[in-house]
C-alpha atoms as a PDB file:
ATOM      1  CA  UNK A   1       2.247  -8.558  -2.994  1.00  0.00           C
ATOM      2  CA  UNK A   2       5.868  -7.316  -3.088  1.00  0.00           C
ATOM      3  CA  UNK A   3       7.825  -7.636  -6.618  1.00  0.00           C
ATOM      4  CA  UNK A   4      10.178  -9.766  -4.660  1.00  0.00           C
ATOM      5  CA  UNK A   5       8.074 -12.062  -3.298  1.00  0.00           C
ATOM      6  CA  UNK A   6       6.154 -12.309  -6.481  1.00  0.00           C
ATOM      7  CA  UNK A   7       9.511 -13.488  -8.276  1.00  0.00           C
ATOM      8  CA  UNK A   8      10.254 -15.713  -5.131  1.00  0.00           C
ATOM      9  CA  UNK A   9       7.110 -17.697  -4.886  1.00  0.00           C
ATOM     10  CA  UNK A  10       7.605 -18.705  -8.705  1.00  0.00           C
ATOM     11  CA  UNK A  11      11.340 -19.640  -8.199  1.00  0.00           C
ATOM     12  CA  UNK A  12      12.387 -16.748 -10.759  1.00  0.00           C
ATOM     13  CA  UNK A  13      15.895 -15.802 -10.570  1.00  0.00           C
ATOM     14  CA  UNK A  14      16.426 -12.119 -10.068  1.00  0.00           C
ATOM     15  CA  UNK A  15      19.207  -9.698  -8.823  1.00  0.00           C
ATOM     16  CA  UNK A  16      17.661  -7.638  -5.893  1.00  0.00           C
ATOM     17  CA  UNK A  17      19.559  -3.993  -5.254  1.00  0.00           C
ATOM     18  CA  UNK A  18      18.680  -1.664  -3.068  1.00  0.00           C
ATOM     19  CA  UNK A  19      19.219   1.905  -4.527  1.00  0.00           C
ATOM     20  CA  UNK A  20      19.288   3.471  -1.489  1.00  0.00           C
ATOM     21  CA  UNK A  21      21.958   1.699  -0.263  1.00  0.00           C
ATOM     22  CA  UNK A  22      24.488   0.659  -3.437  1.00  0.00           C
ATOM     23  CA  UNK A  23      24.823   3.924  -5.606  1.00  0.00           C
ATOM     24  CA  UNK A  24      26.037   1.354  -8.393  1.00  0.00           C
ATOM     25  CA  UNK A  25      22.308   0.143  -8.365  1.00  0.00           C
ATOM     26  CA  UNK A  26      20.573   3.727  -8.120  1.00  0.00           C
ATOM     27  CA  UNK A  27      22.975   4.806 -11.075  1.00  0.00           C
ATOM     28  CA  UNK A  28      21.291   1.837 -12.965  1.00  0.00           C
ATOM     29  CA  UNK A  29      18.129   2.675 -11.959  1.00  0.00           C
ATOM     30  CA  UNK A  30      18.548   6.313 -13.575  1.00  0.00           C
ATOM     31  CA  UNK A  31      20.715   5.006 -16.935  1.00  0.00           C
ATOM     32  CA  UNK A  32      17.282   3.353 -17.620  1.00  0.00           C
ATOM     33  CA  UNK A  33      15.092   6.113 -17.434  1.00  0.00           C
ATOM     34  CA  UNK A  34      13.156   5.399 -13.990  1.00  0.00           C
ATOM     35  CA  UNK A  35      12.463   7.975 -11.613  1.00  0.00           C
ATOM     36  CA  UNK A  36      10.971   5.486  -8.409  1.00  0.00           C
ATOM     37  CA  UNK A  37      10.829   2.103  -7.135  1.00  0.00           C
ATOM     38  CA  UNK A  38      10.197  -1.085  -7.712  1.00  0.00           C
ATOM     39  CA  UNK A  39      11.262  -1.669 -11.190  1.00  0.00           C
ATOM     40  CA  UNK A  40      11.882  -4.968 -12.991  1.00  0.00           C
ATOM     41  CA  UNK A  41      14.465  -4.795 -15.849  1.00  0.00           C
ATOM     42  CA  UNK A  42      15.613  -6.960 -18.289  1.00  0.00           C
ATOM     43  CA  UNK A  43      18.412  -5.181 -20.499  1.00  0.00           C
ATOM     44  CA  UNK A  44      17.132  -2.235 -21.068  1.00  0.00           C
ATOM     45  CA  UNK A  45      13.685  -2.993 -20.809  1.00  0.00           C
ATOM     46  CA  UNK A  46      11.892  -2.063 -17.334  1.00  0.00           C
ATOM     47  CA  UNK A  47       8.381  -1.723 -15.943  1.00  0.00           C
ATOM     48  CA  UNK A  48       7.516  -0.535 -12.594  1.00  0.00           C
ATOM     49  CA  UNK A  49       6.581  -3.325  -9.822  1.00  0.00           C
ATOM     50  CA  UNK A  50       3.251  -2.278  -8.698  1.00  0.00           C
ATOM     51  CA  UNK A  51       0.630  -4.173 -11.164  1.00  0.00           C
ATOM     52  CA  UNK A  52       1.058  -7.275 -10.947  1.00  0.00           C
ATOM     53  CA  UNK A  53      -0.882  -8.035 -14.144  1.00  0.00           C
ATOM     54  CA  UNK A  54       1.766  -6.003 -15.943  1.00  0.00           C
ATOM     55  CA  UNK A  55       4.609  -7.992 -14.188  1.00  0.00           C
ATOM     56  CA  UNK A  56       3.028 -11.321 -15.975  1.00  0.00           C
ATOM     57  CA  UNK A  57       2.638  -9.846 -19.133  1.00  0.00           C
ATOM     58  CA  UNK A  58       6.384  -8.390 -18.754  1.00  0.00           C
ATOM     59  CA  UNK A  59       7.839 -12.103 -17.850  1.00  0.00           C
ATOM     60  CA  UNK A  60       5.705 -14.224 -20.282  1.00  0.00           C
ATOM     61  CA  UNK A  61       4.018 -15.392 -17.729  1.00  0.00           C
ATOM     62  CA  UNK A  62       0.977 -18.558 -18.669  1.00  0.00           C
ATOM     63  CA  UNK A  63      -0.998 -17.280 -15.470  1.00  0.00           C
ATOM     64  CA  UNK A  64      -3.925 -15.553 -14.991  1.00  0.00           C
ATOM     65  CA  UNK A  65      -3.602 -12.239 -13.333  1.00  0.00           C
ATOM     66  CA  UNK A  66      -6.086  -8.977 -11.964  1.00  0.00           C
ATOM     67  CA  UNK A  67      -8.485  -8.975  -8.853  1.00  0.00           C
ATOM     68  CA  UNK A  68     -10.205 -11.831  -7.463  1.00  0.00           C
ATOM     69  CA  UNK A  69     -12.252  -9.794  -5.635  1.00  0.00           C
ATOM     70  CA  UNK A  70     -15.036  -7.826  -6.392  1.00  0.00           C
ATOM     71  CA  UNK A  71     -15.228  -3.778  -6.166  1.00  0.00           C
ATOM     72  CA  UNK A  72     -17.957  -4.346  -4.201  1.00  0.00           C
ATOM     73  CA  UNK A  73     -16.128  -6.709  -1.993  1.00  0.00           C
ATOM     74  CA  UNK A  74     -12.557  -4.673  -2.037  1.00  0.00           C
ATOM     75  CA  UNK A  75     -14.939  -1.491  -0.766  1.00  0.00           C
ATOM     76  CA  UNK A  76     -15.990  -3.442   1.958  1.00  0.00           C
ATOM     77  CA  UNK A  77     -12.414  -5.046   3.195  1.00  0.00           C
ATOM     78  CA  UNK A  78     -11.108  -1.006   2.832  1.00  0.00           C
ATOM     79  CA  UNK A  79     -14.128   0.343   5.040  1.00  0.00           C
ATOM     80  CA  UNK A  80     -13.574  -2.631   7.107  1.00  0.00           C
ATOM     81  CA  UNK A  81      -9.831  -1.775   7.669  1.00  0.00           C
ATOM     82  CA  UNK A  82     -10.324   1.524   7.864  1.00  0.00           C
ATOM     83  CA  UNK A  83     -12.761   1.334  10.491  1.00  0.00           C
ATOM     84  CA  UNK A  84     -10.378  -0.963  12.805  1.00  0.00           C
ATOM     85  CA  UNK A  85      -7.299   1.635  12.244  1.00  0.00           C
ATOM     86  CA  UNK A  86      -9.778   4.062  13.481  1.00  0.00           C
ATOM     87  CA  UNK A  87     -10.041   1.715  16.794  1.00  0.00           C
ATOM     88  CA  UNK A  88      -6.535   0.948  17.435  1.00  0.00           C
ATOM     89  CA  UNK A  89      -4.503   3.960  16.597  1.00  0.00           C
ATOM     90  CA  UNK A  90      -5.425   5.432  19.660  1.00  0.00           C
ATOM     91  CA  UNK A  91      -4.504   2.754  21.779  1.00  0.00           C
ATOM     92  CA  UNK A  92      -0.622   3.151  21.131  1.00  0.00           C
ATOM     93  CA  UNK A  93       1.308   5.655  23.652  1.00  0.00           C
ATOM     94  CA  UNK A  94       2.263   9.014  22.918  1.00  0.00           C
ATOM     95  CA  UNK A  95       6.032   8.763  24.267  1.00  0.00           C
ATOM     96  CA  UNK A  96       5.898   5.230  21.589  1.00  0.00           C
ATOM     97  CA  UNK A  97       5.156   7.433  18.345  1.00  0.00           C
ATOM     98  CA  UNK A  98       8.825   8.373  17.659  1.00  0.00           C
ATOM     99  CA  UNK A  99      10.193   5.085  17.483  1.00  0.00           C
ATOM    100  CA  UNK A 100      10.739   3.484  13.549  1.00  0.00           C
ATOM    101  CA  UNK A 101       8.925   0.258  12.753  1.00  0.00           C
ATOM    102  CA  UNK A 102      11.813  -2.767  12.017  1.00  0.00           C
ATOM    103  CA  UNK A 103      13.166  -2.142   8.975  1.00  0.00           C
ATOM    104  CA  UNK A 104      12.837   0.914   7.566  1.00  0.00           C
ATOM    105  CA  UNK A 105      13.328   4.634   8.345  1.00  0.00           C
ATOM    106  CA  UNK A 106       9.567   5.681   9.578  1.00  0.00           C
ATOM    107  CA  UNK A 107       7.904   6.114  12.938  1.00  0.00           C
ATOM    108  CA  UNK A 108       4.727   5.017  14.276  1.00  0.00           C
ATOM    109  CA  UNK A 109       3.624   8.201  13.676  1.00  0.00           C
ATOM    110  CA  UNK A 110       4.433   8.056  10.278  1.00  0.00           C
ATOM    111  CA  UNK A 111       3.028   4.934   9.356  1.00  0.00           C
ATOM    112  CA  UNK A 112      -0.947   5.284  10.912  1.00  0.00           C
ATOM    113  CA  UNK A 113      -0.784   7.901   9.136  1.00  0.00           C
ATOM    114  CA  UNK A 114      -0.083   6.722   5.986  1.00  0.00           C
ATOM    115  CA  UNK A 115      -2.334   4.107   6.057  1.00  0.00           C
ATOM    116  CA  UNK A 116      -4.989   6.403   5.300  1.00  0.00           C
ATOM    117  CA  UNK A 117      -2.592   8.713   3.590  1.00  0.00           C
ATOM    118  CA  UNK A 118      -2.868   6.077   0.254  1.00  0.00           C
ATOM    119  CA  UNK A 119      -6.619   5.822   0.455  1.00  0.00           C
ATOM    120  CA  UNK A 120      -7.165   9.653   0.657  1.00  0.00           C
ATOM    121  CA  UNK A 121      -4.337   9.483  -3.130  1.00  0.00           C
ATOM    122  CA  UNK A 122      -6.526   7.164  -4.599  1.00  0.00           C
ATOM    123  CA  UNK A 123      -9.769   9.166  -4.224  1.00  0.00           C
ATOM    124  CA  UNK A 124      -7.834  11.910  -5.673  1.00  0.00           C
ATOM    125  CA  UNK A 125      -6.596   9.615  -8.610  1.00  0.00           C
ATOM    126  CA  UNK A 126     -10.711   8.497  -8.758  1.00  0.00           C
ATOM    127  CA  UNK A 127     -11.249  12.465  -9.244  1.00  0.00           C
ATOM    128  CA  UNK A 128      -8.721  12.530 -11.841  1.00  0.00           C
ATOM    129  CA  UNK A 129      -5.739  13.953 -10.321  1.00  0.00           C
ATOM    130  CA  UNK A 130      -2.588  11.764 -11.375  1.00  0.00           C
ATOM    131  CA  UNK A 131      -1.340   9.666  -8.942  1.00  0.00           C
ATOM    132  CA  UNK A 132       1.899  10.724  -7.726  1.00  0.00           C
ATOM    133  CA  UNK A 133       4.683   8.497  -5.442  1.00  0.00           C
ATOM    134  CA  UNK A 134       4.781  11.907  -3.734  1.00  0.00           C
ATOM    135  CA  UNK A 135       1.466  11.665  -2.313  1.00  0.00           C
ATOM    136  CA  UNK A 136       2.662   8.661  -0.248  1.00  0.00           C
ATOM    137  CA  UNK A 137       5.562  10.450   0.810  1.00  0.00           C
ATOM    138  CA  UNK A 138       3.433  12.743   2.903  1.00  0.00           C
ATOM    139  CA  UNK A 139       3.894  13.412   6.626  1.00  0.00           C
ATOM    140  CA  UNK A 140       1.874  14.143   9.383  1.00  0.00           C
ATOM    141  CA  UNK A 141       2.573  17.042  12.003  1.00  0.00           C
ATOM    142  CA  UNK A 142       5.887  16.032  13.900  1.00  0.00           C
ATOM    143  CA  UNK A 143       3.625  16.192  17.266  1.00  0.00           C
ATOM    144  CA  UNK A 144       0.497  14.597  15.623  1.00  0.00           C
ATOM    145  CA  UNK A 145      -1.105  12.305  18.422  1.00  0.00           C
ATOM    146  CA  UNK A 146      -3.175   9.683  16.820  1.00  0.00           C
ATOM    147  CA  UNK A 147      -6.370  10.889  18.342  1.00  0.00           C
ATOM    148  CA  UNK A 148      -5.771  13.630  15.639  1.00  0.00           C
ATOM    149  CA  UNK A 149      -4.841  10.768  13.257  1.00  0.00           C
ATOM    150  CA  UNK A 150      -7.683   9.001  13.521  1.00  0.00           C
ATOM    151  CA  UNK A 151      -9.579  12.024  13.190  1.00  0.00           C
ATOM    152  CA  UNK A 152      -8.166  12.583   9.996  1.00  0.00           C
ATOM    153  CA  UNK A 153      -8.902   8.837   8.808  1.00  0.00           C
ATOM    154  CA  UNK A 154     -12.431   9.333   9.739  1.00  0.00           C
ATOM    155  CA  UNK A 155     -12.902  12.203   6.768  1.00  0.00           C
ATOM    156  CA  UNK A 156     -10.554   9.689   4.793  1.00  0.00           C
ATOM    157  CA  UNK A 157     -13.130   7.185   5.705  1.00  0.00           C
ATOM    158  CA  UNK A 158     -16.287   9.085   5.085  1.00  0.00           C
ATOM    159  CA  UNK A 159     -15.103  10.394   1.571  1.00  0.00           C
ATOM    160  CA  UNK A 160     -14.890   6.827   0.487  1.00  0.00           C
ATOM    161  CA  UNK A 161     -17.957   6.038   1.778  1.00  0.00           C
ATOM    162  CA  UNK A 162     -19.886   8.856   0.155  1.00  0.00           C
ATOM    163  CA  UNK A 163     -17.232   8.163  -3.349  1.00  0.00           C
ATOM    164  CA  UNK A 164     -18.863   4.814  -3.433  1.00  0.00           C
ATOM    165  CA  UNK A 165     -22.462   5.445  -2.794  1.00  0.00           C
ATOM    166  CA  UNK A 166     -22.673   8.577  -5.163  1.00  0.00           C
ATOM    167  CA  UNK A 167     -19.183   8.661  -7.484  1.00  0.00           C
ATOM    168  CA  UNK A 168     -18.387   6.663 -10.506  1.00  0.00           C
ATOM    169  CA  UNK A 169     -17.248   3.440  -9.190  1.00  0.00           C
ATOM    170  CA  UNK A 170     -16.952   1.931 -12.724  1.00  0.00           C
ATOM    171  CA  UNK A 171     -14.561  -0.939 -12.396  1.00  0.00           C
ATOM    172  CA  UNK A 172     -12.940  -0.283 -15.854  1.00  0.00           C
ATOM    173  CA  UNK A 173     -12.488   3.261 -15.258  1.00  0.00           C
ATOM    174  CA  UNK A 174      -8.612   3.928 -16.361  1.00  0.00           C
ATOM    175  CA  UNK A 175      -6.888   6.428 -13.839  1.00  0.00           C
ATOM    176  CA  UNK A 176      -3.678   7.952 -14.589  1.00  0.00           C
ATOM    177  CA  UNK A 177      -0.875   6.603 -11.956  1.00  0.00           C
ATOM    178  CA  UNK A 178       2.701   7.200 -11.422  1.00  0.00           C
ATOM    179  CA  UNK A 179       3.260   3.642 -13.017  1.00  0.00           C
ATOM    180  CA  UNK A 180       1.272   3.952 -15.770  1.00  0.00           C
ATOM    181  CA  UNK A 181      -2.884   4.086 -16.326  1.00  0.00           C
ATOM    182  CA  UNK A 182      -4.486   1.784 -14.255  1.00  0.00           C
ATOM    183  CA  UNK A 183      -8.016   0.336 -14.232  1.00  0.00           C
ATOM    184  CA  UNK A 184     -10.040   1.581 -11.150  1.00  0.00           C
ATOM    185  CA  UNK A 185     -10.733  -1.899 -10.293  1.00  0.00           C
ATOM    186  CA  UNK A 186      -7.041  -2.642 -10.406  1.00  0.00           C
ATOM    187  CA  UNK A 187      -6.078   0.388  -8.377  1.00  0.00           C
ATOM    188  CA  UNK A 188      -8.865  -0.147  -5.591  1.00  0.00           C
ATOM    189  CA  UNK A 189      -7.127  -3.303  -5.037  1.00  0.00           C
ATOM    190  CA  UNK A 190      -3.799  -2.425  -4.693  1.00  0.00           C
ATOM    191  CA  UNK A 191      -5.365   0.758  -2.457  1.00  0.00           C
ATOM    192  CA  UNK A 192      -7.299  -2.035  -0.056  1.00  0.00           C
ATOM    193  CA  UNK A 193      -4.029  -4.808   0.360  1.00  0.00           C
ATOM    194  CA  UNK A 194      -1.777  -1.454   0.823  1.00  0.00           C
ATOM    195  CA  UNK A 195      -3.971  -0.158   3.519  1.00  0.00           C
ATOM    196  CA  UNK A 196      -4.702  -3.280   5.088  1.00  0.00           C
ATOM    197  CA  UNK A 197      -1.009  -4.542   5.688  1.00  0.00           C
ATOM    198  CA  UNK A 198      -0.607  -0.986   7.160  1.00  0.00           C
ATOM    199  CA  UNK A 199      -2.951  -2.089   9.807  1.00  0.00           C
ATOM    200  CA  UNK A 200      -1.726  -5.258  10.209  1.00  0.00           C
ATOM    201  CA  UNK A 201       1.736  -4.157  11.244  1.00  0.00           C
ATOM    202  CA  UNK A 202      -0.111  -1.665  13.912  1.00  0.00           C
ATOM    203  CA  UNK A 203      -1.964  -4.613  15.317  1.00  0.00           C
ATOM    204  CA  UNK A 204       1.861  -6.406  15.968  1.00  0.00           C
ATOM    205  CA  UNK A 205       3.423  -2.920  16.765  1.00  0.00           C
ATOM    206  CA  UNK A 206       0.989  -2.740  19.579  1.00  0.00           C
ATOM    207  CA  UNK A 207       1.784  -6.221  20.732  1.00  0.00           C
ATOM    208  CA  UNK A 208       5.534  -5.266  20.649  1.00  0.00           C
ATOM    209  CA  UNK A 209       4.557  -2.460  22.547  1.00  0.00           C
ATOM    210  CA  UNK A 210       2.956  -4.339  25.266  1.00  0.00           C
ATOM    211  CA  UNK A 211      -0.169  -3.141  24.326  1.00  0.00           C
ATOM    212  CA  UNK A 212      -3.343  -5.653  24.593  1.00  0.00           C
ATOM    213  CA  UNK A 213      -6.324  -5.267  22.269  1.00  0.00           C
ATOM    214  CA  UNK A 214      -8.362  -7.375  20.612  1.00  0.00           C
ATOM    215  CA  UNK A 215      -7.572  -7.806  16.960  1.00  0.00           C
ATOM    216  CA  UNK A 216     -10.292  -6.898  14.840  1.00  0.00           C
ATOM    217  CA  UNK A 217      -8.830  -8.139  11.860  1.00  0.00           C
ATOM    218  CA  UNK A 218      -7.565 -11.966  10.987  1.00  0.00           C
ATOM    219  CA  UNK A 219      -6.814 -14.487   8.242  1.00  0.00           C
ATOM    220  CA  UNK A 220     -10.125 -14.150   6.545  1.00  0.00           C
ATOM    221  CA  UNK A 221     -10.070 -10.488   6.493  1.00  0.00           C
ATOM    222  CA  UNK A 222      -6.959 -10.463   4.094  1.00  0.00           C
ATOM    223  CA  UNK A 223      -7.785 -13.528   2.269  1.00  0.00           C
ATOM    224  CA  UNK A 224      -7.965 -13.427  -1.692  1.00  0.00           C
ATOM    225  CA  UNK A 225      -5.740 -10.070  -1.541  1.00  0.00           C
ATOM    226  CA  UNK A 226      -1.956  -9.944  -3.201  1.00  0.00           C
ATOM    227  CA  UNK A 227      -0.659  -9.528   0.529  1.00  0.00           C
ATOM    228  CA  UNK A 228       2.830 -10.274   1.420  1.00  0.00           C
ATOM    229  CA  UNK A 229       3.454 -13.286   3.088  1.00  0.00           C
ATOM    230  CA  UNK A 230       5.445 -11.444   5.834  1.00  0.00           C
ATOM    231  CA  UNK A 231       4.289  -8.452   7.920  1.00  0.00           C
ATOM    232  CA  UNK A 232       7.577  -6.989   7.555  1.00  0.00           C
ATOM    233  CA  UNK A 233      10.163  -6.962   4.680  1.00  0.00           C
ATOM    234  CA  UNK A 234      12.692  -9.843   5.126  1.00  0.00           C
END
C-alpha cells in the first residue's frame, strides 16, 4: 500500500510534497538526511515509507502489522503474476510502447519491464546483494518489443522458481535494503503486491488501448496483499 493511502485510510493528518515538483520540499527532504522517497517525518525524525510495519511502530500505532500471507502463498501469487505478464505483454502494439502511463513520466515500455525488473532485485537482495532504489530505476533497450520483454521475465520467472525449490527461503532471513534490513518474508511481500499492481495497470492499459484479452487476474488474486486501493496514483 502507498504511505499516503496508509495515512488516509486511518484519517491521519499529514502534509504531502512532492520533491520533484516543490524544491522547498526536496530541500527538506535533504536537510534531514534522506537520499529517496517516500519518507515520513516528524521534526527531525524520518523513516522511509516502504515497511509498513515500521510505519506503525513510527506513529504509535495499537495495530497489528507484517504479512498475512504465507511465503508459501506470496510465492505462488508472484509465479501466478508473473506468469500472466508473460501472457499479456505481448498483446500490446509496438507503435503503443512509447506512450507514458497517466501520471507519471514512464512508457509502456518502461513499465512491463519493470514489473519483473523488482522481482529479478529481490533475488539479488535473497543472494545478498543490498538492495538498491537504483535497481528499480533500470531501463530496458529504447526499441525493446515485449516479445523480448517477456523473454526476459521468463528467466526472471524461472530463477524464482528454481530460488524457491532449492535456495534458502527462510522467512526470517534479514536482507539488507535501501530502507533498512528487512525480513525475507517482509520483502517477498512487498516484491509480490509491487509486481502484481504492475500487472494490473497493463491489464487496464490494454483496455485503454483497445486491446481485448481476457484478464487472468481478479479480486481474489490480490486479496490479503497491502495493494493500493487505486490502480493509479490519485
Amino acid at each position: 500500500m502507498r504511505l499516503k493511502e496508509f495515512l488516509s485510510v486511518r484519517g491521519i493528518d499529514f502534509v504531502s510534497v512532492n520533491v520533484l515538483e516543490d524544491p522547498a520540499g526536496l530541500a527538506e527532504l535533504q536537510s534531514l538526511g534522506a537520499r529517496s522517497v517516500p519518507v515520513l517525518s516528524r521534526g527531525p525524525k524520518f523513516i522511509f515509507g516502504q515497511s509498513t510495519r515500521e510505519i506503525v511502530t513510527f506513529l504509535g500505532l495499537q495495530e497489528k502489522s507484517g504479512p498475512e500471507l504465507s511465503p508459501a502463498e506470496l510465492q505462488g501469487r508472484l509465479d501466478r503474476f508473473m506468469t500472466a505478464a508473460i501472457g499479456l505483454l505481448p498483446l500490446m502494439p509496438y507503435a503503443k510502447l512509447h506512450i507514458h502511463v497517466p501520471g507519471r513520466p514512464r512508457s509502456y515500455r518502461a513499465l512491463a519491464f519493470h514489473l519483473f525488473r523488482v522481482v529479478s532485485a529481490f533475488l539479488d537482495a535473497e543472494r545478498g546483494m543490498p538492495l538498491e532504489q537504483a535497481a528499480f530505476r533500470e531501463e530496458p533497450a529504447p526499441d525493446a518489443d515485449m516479445a523480448s520483454v517477456a523473454a526476459y521475465g521468463s528467466s526472471v520467472q524461472n530463477r524464482f522458481r528454481t530460488w524457491w525449490a532449492e535456495g534458502d527461503t527462510g522467512a526470517e532471513r534479514i536482507l539488507p535494503t535501501y530502507y533498512g534490513p528487512q525480513s525475507l518474508h517482509e520483502l517477498l511481500e512487498r516484491t509480490t503486491w509491487h509486481s502484481g499492481q504492475h500487472v494490473r495497470q497493463w491489464m487496464m492499459l490494454l483496455e485503454r488501448e483497445g486491446v481485448s484479452h481476457e484478464w487472468p487476474l481478479g479480486e481474489t488474486d490480490f486479496a490479503r496483499l497491502p495493494m493500493p486501493r487505486n490502480v493509479w496514483d490519485g
